[in-house]
Protein backbone atom coordinates (compact mmCIF):
# COMPACT_ATOMS: atom_id res chain seq x y z
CA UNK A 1 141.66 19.79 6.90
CA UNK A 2 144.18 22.38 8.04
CA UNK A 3 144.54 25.71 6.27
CA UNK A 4 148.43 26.38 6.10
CA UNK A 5 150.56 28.65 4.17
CA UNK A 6 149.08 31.52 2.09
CA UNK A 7 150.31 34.12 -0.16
CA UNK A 8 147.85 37.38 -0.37
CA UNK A 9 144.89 35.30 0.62
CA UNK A 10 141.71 36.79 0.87
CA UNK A 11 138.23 34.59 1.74
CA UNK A 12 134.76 35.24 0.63
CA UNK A 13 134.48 34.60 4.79
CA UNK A 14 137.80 34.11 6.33
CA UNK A 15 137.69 31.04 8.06
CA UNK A 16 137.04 30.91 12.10
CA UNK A 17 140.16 28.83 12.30
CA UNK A 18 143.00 27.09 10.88
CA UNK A 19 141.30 24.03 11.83
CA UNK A 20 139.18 23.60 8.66
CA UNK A 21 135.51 21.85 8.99
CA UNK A 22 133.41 20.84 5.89
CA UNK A 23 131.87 23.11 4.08
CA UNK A 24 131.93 25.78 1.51
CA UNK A 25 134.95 28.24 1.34
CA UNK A 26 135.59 30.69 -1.02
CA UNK A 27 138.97 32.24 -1.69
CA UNK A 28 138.69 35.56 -3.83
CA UNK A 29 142.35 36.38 -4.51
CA UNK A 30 145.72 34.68 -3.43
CA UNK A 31 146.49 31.10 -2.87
CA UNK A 32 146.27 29.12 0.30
CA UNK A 33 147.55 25.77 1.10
CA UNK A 34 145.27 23.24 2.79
CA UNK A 35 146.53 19.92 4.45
CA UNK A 36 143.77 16.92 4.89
CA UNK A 37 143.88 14.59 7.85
CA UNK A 38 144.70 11.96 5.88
CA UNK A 39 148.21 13.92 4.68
CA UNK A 40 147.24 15.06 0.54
CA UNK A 41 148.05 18.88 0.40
CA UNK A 42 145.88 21.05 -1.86
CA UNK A 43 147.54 24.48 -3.30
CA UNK A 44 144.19 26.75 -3.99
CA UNK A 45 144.28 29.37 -6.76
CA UNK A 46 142.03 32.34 -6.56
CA UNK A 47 139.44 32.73 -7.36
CA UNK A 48 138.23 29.04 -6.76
CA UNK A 49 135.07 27.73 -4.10
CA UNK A 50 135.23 24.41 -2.70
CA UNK A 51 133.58 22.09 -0.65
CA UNK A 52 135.70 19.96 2.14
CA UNK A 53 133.41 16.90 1.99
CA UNK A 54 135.99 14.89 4.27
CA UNK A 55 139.63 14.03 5.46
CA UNK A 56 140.11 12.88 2.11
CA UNK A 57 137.24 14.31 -0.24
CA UNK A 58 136.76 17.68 -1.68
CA UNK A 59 134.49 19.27 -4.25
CA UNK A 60 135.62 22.03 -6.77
CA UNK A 61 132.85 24.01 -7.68
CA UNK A 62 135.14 26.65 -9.70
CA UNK A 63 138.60 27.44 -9.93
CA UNK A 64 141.97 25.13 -9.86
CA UNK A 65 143.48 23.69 -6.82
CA UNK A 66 146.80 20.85 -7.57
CA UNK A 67 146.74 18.27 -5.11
CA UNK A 68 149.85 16.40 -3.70
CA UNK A 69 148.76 13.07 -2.39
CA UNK A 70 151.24 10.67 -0.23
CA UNK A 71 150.86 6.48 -0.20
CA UNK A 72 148.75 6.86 3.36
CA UNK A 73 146.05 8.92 1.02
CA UNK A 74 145.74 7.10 -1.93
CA UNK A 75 142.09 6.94 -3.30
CA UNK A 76 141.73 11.05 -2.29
CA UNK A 77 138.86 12.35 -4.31
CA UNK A 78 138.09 15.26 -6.12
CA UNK A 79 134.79 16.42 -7.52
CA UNK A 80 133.73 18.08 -10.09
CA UNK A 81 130.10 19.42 -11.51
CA UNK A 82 130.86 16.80 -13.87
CA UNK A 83 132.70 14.52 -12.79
CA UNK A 84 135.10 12.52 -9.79
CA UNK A 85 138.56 12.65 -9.98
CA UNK A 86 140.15 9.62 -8.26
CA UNK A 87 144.18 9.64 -7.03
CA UNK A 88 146.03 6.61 -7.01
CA UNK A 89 149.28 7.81 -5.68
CA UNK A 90 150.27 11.06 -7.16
CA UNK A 91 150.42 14.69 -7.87
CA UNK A 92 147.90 16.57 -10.55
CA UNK A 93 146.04 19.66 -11.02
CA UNK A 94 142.28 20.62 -11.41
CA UNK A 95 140.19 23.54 -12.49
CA UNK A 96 136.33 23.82 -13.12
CA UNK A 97 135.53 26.92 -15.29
CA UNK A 98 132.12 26.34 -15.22
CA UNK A 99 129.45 23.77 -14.08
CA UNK A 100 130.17 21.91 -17.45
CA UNK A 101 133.95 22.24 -18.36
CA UNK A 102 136.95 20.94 -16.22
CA UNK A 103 140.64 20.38 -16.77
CA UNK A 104 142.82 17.77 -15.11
CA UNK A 105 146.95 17.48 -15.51
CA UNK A 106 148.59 14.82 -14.00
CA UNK A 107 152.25 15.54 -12.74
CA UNK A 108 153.19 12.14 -11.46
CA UNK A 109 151.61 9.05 -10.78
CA UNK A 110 147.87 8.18 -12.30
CA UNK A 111 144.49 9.30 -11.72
CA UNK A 112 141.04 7.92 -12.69
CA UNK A 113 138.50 10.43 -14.22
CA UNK A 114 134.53 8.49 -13.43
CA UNK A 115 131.85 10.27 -14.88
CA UNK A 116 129.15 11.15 -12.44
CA UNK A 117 126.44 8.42 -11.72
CA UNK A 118 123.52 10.79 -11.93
CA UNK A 119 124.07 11.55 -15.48
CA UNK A 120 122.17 10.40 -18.58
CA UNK A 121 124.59 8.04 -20.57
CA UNK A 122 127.87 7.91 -18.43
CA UNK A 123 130.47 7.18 -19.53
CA UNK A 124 133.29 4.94 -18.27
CA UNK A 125 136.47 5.99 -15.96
CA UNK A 126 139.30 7.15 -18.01
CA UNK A 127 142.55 6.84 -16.40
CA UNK A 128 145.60 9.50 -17.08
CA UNK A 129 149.09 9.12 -16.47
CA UNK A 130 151.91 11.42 -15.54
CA UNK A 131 152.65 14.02 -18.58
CA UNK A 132 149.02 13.42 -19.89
CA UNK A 133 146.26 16.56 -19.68
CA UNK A 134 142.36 15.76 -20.04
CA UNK A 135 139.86 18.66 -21.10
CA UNK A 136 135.87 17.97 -20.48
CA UNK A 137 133.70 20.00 -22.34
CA UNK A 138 129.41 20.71 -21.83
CA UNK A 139 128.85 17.34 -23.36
CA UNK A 140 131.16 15.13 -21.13
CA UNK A 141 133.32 14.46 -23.99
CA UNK A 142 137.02 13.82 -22.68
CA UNK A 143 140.06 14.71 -24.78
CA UNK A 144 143.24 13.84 -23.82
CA UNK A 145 146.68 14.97 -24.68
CA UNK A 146 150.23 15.63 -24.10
CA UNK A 147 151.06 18.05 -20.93
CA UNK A 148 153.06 19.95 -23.02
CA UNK A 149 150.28 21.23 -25.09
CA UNK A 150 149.05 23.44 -21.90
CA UNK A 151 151.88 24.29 -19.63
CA UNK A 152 151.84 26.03 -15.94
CA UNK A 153 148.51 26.18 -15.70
CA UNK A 154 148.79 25.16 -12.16
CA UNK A 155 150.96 26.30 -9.58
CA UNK A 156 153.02 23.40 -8.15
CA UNK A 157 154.66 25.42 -4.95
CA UNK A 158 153.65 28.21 -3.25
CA UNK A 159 154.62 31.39 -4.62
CA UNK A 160 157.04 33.81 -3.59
CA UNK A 161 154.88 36.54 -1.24
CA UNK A 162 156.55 39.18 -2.19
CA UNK A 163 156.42 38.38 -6.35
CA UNK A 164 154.65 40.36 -8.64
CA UNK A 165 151.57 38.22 -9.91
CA UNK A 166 151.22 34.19 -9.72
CA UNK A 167 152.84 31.71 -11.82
CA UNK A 168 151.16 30.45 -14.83
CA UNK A 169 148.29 33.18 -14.74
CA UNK A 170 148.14 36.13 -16.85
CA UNK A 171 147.69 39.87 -15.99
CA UNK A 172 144.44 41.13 -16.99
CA UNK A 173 145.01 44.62 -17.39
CA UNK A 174 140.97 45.40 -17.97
CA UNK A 175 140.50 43.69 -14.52
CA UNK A 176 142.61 45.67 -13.12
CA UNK A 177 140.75 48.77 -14.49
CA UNK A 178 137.64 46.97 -13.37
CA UNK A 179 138.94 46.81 -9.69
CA UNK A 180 140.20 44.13 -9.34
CA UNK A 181 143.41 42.73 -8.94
CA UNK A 182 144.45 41.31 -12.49
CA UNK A 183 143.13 37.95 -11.93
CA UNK A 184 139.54 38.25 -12.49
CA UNK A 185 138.17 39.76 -9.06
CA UNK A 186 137.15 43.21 -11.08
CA UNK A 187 133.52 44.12 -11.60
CA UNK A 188 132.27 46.02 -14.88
CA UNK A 189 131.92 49.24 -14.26
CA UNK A 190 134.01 49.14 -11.28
């Protein structure tokens, strides 16, 4: 992949190049745009660590990235702790808040949600369409519902650099008391 535009980005380890390889990156506050080889484009939101598994595969260990995928990409792939999360021609939105809850919105198009192989009693793919939200909880269970139940919780463009805060998150005031910078980078104590 290809790291491209970024608003206030800061990495765990800021990467070597723009030329992204697999692995493991961490982004601690900001958002950065990446752009696979085969064309999706991924807007991350800090704080969120992923894997690039491939020119069309990534894994989301925590946080939300939205995903814009063009016909030449169909079939991009993202995983979760939990789960895969399968494109077929669209855009939607992802975040893991911990190893065993995820969210996924779908903004246009369809995606398929396939429970991971590995675990006991999988279930079977559940597909969501545009203006449809899923929400996976420790047990696997799936609950759909209308987008409009749980608005902007992804960005969809790149924010404005010089705005004050980011779209659809909230300003945590104790964070910022904590150290941080209002979106959860703070430490107790700090």
């Amino acid at each position: 992949a290809e790291l491209g535009n970024s608003v206030h980005a800061k990495w765990a380890q800021m990467p070597d190049s723009n030329d992204l390889r697999p692995g493991t990156l961490e982004l601690r506050e900001g958002v950065a745009e990446i752009t696979f080889k085969q064309g999706t484009r991924v807007l991350i939101q800090a704080p969120c660590e992923f894997d690039l598994l491939s020119t069309n595969r990534m894994k989301l260990m925590g946080g939300s990235v939205t995903a814009f995928v063009p016909e030449q990409a169909r079939g991009f792939r993202v995983m979760t702790p939990q789960s895969e999360i399968v494109d077929f021609g669209t855009e939607f939105g992802v975040a893991v808040a911990s190893s065993t809850a995820y969210e996924v919105h779908v903004f246009k198009g369809w995606v398929g949600l396939e429970p991971d192989p590995r675990r006991p009693g999988k279930g079977k793919r559940e597909d969501l369409r545009d203006g449809q939200c899923a929400l996976a909880d420790a047990s696997g269970s799936i609950r759909a519902e209308a987008l409009t139940q749980r608005p902007k919780r992804f960005l969809q463009q790149m924010p404005d650099a010089h705005q004050v805060g980011i779209p659809g998150k909230r300003l945590n005031l104790a964070d910022v008391v904590g150290g941080g910078n209002g979106f959860g980078t703070g430490r107790i104590g700090g």
